[in-house]
N, C-alpha and C. Protein backbone atom coordinates (compact mmCIF):
# COMPACT_ATOMS: atom_id res chain seq x y z
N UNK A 1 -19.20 20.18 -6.83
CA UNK A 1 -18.19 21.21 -6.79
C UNK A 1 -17.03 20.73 -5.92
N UNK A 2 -15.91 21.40 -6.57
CA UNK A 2 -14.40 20.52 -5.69
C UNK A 2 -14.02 21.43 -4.97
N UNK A 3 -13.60 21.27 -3.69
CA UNK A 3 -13.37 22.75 -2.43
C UNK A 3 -11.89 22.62 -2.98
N UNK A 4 -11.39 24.13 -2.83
CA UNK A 4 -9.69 24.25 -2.98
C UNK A 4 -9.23 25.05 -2.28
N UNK A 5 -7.53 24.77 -2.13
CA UNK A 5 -6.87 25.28 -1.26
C UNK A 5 -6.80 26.78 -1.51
N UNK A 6 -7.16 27.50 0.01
CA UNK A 6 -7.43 28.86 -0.23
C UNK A 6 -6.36 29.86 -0.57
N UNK A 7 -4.86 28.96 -0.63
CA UNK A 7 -3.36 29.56 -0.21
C UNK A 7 -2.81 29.10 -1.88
N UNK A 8 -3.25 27.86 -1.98
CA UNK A 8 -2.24 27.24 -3.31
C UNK A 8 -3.40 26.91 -4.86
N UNK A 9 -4.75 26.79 -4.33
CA UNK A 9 -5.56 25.91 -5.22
C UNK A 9 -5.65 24.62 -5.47
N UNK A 10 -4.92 24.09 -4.71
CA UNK A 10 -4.92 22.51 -4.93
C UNK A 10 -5.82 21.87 -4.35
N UNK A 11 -6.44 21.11 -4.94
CA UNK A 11 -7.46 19.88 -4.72
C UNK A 11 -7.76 19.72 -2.77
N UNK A 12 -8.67 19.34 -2.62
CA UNK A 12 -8.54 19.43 -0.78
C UNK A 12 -8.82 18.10 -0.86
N UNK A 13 -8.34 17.39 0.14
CA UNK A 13 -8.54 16.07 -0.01
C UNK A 13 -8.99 15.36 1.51
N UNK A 14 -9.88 14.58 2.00
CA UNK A 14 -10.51 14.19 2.84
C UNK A 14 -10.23 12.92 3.56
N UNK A 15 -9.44 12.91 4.68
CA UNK A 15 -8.99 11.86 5.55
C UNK A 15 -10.13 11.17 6.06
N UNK A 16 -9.97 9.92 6.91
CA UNK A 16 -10.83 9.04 7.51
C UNK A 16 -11.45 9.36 8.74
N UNK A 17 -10.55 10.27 9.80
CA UNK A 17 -10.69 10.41 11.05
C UNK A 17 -10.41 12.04 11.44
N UNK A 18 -10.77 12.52 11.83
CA UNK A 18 -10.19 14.17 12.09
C UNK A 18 -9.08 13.69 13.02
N UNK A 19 -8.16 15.56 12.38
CA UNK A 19 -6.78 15.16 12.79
C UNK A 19 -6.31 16.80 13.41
N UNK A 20 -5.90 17.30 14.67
CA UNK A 20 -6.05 18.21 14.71
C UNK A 20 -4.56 19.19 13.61
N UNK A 21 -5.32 19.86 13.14
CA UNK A 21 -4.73 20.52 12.04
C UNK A 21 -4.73 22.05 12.58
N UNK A 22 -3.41 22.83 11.96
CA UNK A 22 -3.66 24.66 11.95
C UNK A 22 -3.81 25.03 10.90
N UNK A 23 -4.30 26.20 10.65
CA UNK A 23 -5.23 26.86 10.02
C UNK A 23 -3.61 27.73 9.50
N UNK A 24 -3.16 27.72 8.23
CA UNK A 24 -2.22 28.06 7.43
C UNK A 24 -2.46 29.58 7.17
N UNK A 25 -3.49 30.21 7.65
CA UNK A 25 -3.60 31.90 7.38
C UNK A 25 -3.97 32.40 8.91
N UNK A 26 -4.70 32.15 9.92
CA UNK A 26 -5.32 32.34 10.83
C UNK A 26 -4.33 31.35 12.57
N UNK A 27 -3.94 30.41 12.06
CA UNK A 27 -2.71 29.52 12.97
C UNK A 27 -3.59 28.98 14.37
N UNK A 28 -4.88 29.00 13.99
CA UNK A 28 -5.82 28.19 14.91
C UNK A 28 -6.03 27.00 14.28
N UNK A 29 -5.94 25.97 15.57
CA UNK A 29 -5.91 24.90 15.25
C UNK A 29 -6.92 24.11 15.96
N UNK A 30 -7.98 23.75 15.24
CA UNK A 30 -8.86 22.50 14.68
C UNK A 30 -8.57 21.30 14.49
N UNK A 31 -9.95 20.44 14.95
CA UNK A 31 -9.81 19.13 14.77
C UNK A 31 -10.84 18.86 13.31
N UNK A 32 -9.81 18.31 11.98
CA UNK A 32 -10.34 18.51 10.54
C UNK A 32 -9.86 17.06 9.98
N UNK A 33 -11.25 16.77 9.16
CA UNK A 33 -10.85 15.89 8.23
C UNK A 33 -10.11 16.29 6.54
N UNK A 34 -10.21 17.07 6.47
CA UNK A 34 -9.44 18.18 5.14
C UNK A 34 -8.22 18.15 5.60
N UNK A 35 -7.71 17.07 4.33
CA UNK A 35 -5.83 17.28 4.33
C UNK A 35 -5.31 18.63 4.23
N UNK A 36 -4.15 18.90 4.83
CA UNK A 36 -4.07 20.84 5.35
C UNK A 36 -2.68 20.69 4.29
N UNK A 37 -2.23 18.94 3.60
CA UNK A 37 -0.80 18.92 2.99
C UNK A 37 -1.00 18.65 1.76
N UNK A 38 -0.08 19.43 0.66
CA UNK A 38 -0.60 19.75 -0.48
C UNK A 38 0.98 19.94 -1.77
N UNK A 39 1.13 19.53 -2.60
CA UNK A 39 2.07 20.00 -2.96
C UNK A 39 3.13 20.94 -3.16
N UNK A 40 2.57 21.81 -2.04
CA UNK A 40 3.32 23.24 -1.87
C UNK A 40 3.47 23.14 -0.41
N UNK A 41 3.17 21.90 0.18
CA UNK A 41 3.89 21.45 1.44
C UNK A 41 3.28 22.54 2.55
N UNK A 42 1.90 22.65 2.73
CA UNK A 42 1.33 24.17 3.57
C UNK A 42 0.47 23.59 4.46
């Protein structure tokens, strides 16, 4: 099963190293290997 973006649907895609990222609905920010950048730039 393919995880998708909860905002756009696009594909989630998986970096090498966690990167601390915010949370695009909630604006807490985590250290994630899930690309948070997506063709709708979010």
């Amino acid at each position: 099963m393919q995880e998708e973006c909860l905002i756009c649907k696009a594909p989630l895609e998986y970096l090498e190293a966690d990167v601390l990222m915010e949370c695009g609905i909630c604006h807490k920010k985590e250290l994630s290997k899930r690309c948070p950048f997506s063709k709708a730039n979010h």
